[in-house]
N, C-alpha and C. Protein backbone atom coordinates (compact mmCIF):
# COMPACT_ATOMS: atom_id res chain seq x y z
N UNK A 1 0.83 -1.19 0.00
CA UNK A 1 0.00 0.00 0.00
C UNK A 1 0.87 1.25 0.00
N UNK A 2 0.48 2.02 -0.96
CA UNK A 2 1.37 3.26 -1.49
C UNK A 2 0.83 4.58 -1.23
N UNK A 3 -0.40 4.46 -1.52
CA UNK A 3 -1.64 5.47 -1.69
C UNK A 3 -2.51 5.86 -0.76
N UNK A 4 -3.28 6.46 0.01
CA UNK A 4 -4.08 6.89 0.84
C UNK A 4 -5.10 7.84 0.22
N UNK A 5 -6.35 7.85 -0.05
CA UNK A 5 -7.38 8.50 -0.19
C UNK A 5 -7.72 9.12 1.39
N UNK A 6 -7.66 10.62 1.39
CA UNK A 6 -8.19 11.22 2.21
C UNK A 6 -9.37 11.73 1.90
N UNK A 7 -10.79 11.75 2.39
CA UNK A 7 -12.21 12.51 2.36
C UNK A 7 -11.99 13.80 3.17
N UNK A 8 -12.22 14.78 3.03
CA UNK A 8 -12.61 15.82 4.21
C UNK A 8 -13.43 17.40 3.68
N UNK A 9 -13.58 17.78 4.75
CA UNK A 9 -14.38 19.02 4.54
C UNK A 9 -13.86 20.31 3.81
N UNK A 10 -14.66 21.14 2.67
CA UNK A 10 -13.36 21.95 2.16
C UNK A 10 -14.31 23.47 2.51
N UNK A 11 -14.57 23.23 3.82
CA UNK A 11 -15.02 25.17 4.13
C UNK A 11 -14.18 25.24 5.06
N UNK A 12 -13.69 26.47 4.90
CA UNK A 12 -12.76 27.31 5.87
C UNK A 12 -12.93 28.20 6.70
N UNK A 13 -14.47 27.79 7.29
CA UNK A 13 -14.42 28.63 8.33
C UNK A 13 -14.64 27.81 9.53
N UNK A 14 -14.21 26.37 9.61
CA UNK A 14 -14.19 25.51 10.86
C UNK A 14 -13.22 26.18 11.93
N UNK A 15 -13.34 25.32 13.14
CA UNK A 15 -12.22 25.46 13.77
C UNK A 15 -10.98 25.20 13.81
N UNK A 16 -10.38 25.83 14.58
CA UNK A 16 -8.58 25.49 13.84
C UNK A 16 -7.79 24.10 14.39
N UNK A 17 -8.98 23.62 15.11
CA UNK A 17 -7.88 22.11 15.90
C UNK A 17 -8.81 21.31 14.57
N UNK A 18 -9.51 21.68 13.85
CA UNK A 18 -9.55 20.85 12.46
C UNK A 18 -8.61 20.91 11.80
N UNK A 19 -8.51 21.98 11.19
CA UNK A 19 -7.02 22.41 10.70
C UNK A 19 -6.07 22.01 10.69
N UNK A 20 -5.55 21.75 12.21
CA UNK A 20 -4.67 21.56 12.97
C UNK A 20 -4.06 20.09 12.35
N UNK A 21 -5.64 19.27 12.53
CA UNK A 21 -5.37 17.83 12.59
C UNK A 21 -5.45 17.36 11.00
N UNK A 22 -5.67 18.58 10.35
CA UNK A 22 -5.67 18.21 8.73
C UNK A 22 -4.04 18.24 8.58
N UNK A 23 -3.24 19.05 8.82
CA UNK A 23 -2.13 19.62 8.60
C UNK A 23 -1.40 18.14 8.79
N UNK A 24 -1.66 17.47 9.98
CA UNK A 24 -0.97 16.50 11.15
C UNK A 24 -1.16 15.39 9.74
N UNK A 25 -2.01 15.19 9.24
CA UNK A 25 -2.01 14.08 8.59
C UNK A 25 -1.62 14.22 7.38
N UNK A 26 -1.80 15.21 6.89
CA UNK A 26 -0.29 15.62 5.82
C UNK A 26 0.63 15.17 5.97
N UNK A 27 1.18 15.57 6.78
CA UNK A 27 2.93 15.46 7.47
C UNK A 27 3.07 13.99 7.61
N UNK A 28 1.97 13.69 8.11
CA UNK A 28 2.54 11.85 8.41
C UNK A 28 2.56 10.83 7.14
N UNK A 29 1.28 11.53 6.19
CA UNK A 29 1.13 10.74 4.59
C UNK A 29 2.97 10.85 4.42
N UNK A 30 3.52 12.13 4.01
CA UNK A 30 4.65 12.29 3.25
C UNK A 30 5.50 12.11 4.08
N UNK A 31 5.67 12.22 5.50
CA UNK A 31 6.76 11.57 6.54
C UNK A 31 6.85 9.81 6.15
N UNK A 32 5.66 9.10 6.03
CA UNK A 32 5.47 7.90 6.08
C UNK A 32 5.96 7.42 4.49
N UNK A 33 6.18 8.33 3.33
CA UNK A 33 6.28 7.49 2.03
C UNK A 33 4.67 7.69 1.24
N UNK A 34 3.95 7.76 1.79
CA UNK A 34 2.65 7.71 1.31
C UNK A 34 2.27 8.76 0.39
N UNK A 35 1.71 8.50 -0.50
CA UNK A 35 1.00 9.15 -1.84
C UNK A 35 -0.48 9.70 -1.46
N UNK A 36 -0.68 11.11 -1.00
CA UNK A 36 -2.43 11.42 -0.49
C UNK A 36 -2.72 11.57 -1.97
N UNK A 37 -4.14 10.73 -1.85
CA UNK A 37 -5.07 10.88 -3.04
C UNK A 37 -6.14 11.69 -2.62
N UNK A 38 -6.58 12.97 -3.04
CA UNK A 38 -7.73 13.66 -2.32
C UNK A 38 -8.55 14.33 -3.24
N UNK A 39 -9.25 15.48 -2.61
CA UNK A 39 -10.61 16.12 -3.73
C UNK A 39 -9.67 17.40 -4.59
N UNK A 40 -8.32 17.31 -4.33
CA UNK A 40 -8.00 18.24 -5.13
C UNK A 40 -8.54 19.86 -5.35
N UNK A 41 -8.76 20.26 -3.94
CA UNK A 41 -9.38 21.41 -3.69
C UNK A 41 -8.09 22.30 -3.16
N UNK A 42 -8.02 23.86 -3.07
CA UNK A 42 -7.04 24.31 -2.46
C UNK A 42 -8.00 25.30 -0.86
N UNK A 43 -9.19 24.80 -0.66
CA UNK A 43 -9.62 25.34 0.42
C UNK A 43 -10.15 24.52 1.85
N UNK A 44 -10.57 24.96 3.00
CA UNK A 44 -10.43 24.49 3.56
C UNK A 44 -9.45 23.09 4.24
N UNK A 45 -10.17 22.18 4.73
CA UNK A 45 -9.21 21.26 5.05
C UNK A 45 -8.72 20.53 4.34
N UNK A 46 -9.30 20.30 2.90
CA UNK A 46 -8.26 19.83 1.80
C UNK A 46 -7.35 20.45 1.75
N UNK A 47 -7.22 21.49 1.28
CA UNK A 47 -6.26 22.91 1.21
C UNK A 47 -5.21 22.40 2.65
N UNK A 48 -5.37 22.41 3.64
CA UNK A 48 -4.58 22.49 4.46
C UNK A 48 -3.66 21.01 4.66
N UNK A 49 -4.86 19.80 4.53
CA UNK A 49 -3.75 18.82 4.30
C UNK A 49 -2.97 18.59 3.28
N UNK A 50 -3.64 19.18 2.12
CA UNK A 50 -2.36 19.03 0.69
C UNK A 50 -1.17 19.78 0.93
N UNK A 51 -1.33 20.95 1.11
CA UNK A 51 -0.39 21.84 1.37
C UNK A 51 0.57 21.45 2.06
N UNK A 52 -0.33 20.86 3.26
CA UNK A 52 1.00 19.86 4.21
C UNK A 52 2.06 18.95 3.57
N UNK A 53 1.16 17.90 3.52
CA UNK A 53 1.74 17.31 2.41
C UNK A 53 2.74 17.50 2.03
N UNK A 54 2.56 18.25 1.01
CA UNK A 54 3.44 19.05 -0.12
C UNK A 54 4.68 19.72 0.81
N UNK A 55 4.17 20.77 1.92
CA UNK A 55 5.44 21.35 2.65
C UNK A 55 6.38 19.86 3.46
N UNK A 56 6.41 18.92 3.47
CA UNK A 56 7.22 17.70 3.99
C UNK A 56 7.31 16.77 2.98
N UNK A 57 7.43 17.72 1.52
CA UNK A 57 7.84 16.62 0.12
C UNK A 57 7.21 15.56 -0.29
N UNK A 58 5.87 15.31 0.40
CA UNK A 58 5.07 14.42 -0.17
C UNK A 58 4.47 14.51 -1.33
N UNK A 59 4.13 13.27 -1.96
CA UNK A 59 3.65 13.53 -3.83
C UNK A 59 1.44 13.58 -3.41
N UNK A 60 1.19 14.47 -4.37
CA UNK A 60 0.18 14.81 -3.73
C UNK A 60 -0.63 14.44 -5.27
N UNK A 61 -2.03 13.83 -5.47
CA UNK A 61 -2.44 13.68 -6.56
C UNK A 61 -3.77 14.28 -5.89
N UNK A 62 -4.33 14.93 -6.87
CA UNK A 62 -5.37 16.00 -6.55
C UNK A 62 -6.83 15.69 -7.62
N UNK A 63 -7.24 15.00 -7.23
CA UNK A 63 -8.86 15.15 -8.69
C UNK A 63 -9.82 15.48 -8.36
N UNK A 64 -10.17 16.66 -9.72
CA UNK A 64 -11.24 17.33 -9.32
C UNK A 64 -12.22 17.76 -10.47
N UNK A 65 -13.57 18.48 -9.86
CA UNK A 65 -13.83 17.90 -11.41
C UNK A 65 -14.10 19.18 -11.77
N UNK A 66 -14.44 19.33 -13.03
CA UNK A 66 -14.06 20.54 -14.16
C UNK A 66 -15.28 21.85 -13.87
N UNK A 67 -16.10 21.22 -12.86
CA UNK A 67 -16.84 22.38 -12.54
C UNK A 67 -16.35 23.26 -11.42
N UNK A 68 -15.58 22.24 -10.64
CA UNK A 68 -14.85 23.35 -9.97
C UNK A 68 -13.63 23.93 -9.43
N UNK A 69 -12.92 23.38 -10.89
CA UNK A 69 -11.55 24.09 -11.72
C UNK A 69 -12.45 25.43 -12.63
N UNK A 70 -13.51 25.26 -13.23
CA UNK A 70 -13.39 25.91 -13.34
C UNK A 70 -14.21 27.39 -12.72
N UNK A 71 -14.42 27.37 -11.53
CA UNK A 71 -14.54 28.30 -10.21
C UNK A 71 -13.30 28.59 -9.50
N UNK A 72 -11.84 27.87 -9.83
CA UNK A 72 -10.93 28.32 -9.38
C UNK A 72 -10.42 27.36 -7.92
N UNK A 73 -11.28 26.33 -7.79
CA UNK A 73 -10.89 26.03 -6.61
C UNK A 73 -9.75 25.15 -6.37
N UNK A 74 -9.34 24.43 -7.14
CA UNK A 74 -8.29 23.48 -7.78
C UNK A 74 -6.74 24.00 -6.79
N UNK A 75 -6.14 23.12 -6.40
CA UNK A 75 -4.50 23.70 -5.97
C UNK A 75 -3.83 23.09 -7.17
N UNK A 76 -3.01 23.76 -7.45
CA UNK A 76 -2.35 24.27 -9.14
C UNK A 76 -1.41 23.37 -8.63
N UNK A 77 -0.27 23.39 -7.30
CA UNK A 77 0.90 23.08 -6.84
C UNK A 77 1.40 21.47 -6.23
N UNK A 78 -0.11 21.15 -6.35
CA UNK A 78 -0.06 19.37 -6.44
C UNK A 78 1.15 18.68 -7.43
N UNK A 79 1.19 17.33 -6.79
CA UNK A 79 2.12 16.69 -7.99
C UNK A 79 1.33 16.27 -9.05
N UNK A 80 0.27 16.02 -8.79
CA UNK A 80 -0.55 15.73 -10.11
C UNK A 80 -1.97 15.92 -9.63
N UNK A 81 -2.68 17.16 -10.69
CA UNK A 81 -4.25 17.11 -10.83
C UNK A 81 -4.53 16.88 -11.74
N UNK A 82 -5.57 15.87 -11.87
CA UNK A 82 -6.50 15.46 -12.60
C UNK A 82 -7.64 15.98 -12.69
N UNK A 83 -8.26 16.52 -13.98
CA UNK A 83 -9.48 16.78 -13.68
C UNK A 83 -10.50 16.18 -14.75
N UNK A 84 -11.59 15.94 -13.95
CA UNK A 84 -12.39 14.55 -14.68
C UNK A 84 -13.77 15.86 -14.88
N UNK A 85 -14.53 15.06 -15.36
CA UNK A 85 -15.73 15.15 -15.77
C UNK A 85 -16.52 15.55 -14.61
N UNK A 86 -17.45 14.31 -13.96
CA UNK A 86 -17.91 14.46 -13.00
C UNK A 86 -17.76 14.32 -11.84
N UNK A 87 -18.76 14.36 -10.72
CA UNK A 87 -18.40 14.29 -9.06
C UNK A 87 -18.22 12.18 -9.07
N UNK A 88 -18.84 12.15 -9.71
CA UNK A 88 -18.91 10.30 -9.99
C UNK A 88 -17.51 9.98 -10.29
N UNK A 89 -17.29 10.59 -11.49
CA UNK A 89 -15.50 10.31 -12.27
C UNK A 89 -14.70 10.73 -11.39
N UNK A 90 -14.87 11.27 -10.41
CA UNK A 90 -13.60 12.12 -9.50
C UNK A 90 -13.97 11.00 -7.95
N UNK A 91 -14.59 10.60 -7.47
CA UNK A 91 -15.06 9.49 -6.64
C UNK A 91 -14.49 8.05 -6.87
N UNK A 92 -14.86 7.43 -8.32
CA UNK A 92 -14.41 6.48 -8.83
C UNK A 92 -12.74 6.11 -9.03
N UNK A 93 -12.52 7.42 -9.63
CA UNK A 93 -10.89 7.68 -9.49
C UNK A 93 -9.68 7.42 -8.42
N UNK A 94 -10.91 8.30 -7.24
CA UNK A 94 -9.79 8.40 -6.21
C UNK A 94 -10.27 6.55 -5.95
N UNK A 95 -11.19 6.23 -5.40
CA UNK A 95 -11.48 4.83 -4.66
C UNK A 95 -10.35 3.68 -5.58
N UNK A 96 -10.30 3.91 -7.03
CA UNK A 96 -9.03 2.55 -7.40
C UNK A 96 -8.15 3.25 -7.54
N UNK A 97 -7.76 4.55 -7.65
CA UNK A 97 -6.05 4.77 -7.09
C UNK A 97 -5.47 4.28 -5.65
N UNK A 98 -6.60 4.57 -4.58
CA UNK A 98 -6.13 4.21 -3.31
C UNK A 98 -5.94 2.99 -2.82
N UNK A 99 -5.17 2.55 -1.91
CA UNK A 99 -4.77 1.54 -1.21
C UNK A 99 -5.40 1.80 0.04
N UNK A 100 -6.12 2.85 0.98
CA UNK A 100 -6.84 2.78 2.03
C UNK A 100 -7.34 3.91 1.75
N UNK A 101 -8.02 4.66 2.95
CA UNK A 101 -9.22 5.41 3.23
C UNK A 101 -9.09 6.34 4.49
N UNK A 102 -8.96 7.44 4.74
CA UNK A 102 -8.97 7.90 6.01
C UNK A 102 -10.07 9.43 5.66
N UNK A 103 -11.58 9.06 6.58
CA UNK A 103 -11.86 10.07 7.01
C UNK A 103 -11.76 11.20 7.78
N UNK A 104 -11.51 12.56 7.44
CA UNK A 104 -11.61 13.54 8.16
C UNK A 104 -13.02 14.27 8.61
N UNK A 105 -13.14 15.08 9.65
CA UNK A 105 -14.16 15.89 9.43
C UNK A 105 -14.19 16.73 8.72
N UNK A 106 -15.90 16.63 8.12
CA UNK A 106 -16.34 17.61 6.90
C UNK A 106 -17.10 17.41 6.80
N UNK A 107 -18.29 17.97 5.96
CA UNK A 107 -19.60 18.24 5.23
C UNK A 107 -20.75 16.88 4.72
N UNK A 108 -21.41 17.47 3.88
CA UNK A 108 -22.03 16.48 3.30
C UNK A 108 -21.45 15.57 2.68
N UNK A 109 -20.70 16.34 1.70
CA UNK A 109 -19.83 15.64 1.00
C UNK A 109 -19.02 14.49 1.05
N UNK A 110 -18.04 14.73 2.23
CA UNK A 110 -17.57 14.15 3.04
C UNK A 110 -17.85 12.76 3.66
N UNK A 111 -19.42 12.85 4.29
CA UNK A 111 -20.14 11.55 4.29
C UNK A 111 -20.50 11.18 3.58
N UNK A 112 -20.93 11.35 2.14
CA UNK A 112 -21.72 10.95 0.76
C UNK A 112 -19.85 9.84 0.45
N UNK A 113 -19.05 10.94 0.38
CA UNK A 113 -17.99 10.11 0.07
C UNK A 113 -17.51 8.18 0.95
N UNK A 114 -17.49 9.02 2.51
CA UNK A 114 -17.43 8.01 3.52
C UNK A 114 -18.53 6.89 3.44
N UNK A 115 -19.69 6.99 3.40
CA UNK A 115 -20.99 6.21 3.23
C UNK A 115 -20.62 5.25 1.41
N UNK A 116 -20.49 5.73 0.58
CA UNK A 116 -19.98 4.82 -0.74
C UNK A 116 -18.81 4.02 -0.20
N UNK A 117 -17.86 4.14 0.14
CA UNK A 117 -16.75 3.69 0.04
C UNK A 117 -16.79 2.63 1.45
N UNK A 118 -17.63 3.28 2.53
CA UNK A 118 -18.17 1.95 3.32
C UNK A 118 -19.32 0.82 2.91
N UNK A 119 -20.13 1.73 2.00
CA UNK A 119 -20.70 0.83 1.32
C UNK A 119 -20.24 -0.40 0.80
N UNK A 120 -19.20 0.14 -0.26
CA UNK A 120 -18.14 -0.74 -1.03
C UNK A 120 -17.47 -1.86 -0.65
N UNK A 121 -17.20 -1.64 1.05
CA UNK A 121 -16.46 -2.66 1.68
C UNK A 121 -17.20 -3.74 2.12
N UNK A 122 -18.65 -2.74 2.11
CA UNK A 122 -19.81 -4.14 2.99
C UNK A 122 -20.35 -5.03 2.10
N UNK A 123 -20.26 -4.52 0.73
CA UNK A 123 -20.48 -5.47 -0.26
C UNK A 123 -19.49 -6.34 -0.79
N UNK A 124 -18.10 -5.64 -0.31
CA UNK A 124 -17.16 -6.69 -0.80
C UNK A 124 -16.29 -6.18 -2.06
N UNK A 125 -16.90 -4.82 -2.29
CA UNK A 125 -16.50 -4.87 -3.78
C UNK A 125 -14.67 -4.34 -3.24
N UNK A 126 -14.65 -4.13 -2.22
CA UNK A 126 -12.65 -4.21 -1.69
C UNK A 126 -12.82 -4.74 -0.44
N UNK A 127 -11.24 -4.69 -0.17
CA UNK A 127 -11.24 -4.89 1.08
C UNK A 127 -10.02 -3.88 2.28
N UNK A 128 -9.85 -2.29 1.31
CA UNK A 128 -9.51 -1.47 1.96
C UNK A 128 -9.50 -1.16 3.20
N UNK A 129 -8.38 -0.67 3.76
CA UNK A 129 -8.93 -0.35 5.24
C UNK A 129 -9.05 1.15 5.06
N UNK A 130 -10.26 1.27 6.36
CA UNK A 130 -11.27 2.82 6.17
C UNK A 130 -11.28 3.07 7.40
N UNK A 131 -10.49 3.90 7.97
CA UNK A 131 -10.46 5.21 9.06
C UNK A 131 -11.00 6.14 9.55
N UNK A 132 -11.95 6.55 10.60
CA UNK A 132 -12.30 7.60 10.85
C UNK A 132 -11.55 8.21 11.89
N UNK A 133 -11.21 9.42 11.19
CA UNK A 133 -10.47 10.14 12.50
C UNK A 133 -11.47 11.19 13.20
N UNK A 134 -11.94 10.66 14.37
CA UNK A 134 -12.65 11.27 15.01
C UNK A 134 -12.45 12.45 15.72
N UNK A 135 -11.90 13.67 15.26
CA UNK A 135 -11.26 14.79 15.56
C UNK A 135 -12.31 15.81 16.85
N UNK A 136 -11.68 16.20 17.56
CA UNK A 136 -12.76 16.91 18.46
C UNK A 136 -14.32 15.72 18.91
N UNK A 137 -14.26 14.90 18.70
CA UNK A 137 -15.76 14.07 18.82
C UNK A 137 -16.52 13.99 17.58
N UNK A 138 -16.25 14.51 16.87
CA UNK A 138 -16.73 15.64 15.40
C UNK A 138 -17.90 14.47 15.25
N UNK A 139 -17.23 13.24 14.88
CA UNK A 139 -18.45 12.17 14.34
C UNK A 139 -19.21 11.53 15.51
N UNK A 140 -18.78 11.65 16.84
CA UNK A 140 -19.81 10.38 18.00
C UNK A 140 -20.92 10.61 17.31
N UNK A 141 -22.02 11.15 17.71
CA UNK A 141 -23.00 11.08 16.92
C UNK A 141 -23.67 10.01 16.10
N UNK A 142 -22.65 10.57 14.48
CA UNK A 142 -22.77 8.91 13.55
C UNK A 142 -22.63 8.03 14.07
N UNK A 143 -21.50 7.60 14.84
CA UNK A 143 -20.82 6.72 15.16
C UNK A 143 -21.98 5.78 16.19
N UNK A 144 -22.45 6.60 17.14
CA UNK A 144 -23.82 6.24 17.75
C UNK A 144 -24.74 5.36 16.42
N UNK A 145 -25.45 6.36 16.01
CA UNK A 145 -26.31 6.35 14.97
C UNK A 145 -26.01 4.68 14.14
N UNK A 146 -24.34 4.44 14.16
CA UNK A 146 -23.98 3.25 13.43
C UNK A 146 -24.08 2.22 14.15
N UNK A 147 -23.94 2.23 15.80
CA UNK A 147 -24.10 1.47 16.53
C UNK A 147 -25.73 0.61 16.52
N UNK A 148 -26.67 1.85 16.30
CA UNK A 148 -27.94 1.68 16.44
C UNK A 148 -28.16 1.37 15.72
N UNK A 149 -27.67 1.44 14.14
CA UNK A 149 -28.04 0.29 12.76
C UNK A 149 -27.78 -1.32 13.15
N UNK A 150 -26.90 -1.04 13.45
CA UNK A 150 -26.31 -2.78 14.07
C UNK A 150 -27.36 -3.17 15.27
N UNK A 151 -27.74 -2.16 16.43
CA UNK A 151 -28.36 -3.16 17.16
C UNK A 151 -29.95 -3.55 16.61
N UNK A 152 -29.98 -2.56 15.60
CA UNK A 152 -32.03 -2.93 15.01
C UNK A 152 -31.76 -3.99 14.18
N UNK A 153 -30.55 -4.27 13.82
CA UNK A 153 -30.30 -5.40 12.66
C UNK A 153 -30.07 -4.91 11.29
N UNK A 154 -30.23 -3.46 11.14
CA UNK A 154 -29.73 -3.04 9.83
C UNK A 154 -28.03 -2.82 9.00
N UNK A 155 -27.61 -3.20 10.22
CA UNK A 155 -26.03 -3.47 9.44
C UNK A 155 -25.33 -4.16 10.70
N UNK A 156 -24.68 -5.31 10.18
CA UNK A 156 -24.47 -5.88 10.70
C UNK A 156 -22.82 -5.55 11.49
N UNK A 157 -22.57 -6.49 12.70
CA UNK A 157 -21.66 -5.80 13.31
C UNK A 157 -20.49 -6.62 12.99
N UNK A 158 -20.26 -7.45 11.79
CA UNK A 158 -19.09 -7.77 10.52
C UNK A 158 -19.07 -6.33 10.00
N UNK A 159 -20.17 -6.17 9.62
CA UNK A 159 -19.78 -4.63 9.14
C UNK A 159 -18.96 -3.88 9.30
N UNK A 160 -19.72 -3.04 10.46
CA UNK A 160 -19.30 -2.26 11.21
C UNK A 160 -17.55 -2.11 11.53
N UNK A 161 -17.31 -3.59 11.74
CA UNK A 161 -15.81 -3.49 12.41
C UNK A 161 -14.75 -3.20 10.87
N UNK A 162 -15.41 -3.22 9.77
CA UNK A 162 -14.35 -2.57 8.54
C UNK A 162 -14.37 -1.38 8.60
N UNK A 163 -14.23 -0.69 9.50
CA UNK A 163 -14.26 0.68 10.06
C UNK A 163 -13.68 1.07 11.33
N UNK A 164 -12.14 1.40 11.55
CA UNK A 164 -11.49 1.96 11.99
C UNK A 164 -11.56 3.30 13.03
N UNK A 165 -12.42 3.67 14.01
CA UNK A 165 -12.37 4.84 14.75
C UNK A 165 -10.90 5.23 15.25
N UNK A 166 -10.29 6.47 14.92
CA UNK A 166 -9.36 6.90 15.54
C UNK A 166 -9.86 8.89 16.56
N UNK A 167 -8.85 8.69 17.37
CA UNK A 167 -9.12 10.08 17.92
C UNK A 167 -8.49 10.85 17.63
N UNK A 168 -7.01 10.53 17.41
CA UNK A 168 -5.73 11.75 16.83
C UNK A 168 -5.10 11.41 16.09
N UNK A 169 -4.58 12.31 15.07
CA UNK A 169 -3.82 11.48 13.72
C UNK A 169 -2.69 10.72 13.84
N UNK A 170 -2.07 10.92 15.37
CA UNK A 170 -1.06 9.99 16.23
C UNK A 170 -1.80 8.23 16.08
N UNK A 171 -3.24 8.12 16.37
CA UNK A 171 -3.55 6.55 15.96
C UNK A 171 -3.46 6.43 14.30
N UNK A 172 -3.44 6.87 13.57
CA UNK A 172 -3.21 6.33 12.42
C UNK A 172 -1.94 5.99 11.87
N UNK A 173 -1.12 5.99 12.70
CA UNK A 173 0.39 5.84 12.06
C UNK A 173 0.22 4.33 12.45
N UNK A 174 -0.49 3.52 12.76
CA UNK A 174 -0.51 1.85 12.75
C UNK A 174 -0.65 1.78 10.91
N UNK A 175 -1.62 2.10 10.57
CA UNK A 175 -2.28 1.96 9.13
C UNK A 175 -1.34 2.64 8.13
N UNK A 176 -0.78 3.38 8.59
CA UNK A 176 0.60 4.28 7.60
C UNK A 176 1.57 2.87 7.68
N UNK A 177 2.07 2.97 9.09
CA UNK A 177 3.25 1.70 8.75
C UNK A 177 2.56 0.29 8.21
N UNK A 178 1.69 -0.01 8.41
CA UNK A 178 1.08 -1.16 7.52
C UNK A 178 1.10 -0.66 6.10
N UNK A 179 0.92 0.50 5.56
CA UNK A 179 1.26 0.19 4.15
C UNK A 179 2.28 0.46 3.47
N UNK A 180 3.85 0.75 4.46
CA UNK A 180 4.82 0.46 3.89
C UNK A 180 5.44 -0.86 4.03
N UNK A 181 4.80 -1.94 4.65
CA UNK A 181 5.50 -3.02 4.86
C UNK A 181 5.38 -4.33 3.48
C-alpha cells in the first residue's frame, strides 16, 4: 500500500484544531512514504492537508472535477491534478487509485464520500482499510447512529468493524506503517 485517499471538509471557516489535525495528517502521509489521493481542492481542510503534504515533500495527486476548476478552486501546486468530468468520475478515481481510506471531518460531501466507500467494503467490492479520525468528537454522533443500525439489525456488526475509529492522527500511524511493509 502506497496510496491513501483522504475525504474531508473543504469550508474554511471551521475550527482550527480541524485544521490543525488536517495539517498532522499531511505530514505523516509524506513523513510515512505515502502518496495522499484527495478532492483536489485548495480550500479548507483539503487545502490544508495538501499543502501539508506538499510542505514535507510528499507527492500529492489532486482530482477534481471541471466544474470546480473551473470556479478556481483546484491547488495548481499538487504533484498531479486530474481533472475529470464528474463528481462520480472524481469518486471512482480516487477509490481505485487508493490503497486505504482515512476520514476527516467535513460536510455532506464528506459523508456521501465516507458512506460509498463503506458501502463498497460491505459489499465486498474491496477490502480497503477505512479510518475515521474522530477529531474533536466531530463524528460520535454517527458513530452512535452506526451502533444503532447494528443493534435494530440493519447493518451488521461484521460490518461495522471494517471501520477503523481513531481520535488523533497519532492513531493512524498503525495503518501508515502497515502500508509500507
Amino acid at each position: 500500500m502506497k496510496k491513501i485517499c483522504v475525504y474531508c471538509g473543504s469550508s474554511n471557516q471551521v475550527d482550527a484544531i480541524y485544521k490543525a489535525e488536517a495539517q498532522k495528517v499531511g505530514h505523516l502521509l509524506a513523513d510515512n512514504g505515502i502518496t495522499l489521493i484527495y478532492g483536489g481542492g485548495n480550500v479548507g481542510l483539503m487545502g490544508e492537508l495538501a499543502r501539508a503534504a506538499l510542505s514535507h515533500q510528499g507527492q500529492v495527486i489532486g482530482i477534481i472535477p471541471q466544474a470546480l476548476m473551473d470556479i478556481e478552486l483546484g491547488l495548481m501546486e499538487v504533484t498531479e491534478l486530474i481533472v475529470v468530468e464528474s463528481m462520480h468520475e472524481r469518486k471512482s478515481r480516487m477509490a481505485e487509485l487508493a490503497d486505504g481510506f482515512i476520514v476527516l471531518p467535513g460536510g455532506i460531501g464528506t459523508l456521501e464520500e465516507f458512506f460509498e466507500i463503506f458501502t463498497w467494503a460491505q459489499l465486498g467490492l474491496h477490502e480497503k482499510p477505512i479510518r475515521v479520525l474522530n477529531t474533536n468528537n466531530y463524528y460520535e454522533d454517527l458513530l452512535k447512529f452506526l451502533d444503532k443500525m447494528s443493534r435494530e439489525k440493519f447493518l451488521g456488526q461484521e460490518h461495522l468493524a471494517k471501520i477503523d475509529i481513531c481520535l488523533s492522527s497519532e492513531k493512524l500511524l498503525p495503518l501508515l506503517t502497515f502500508a509500507n511493509e
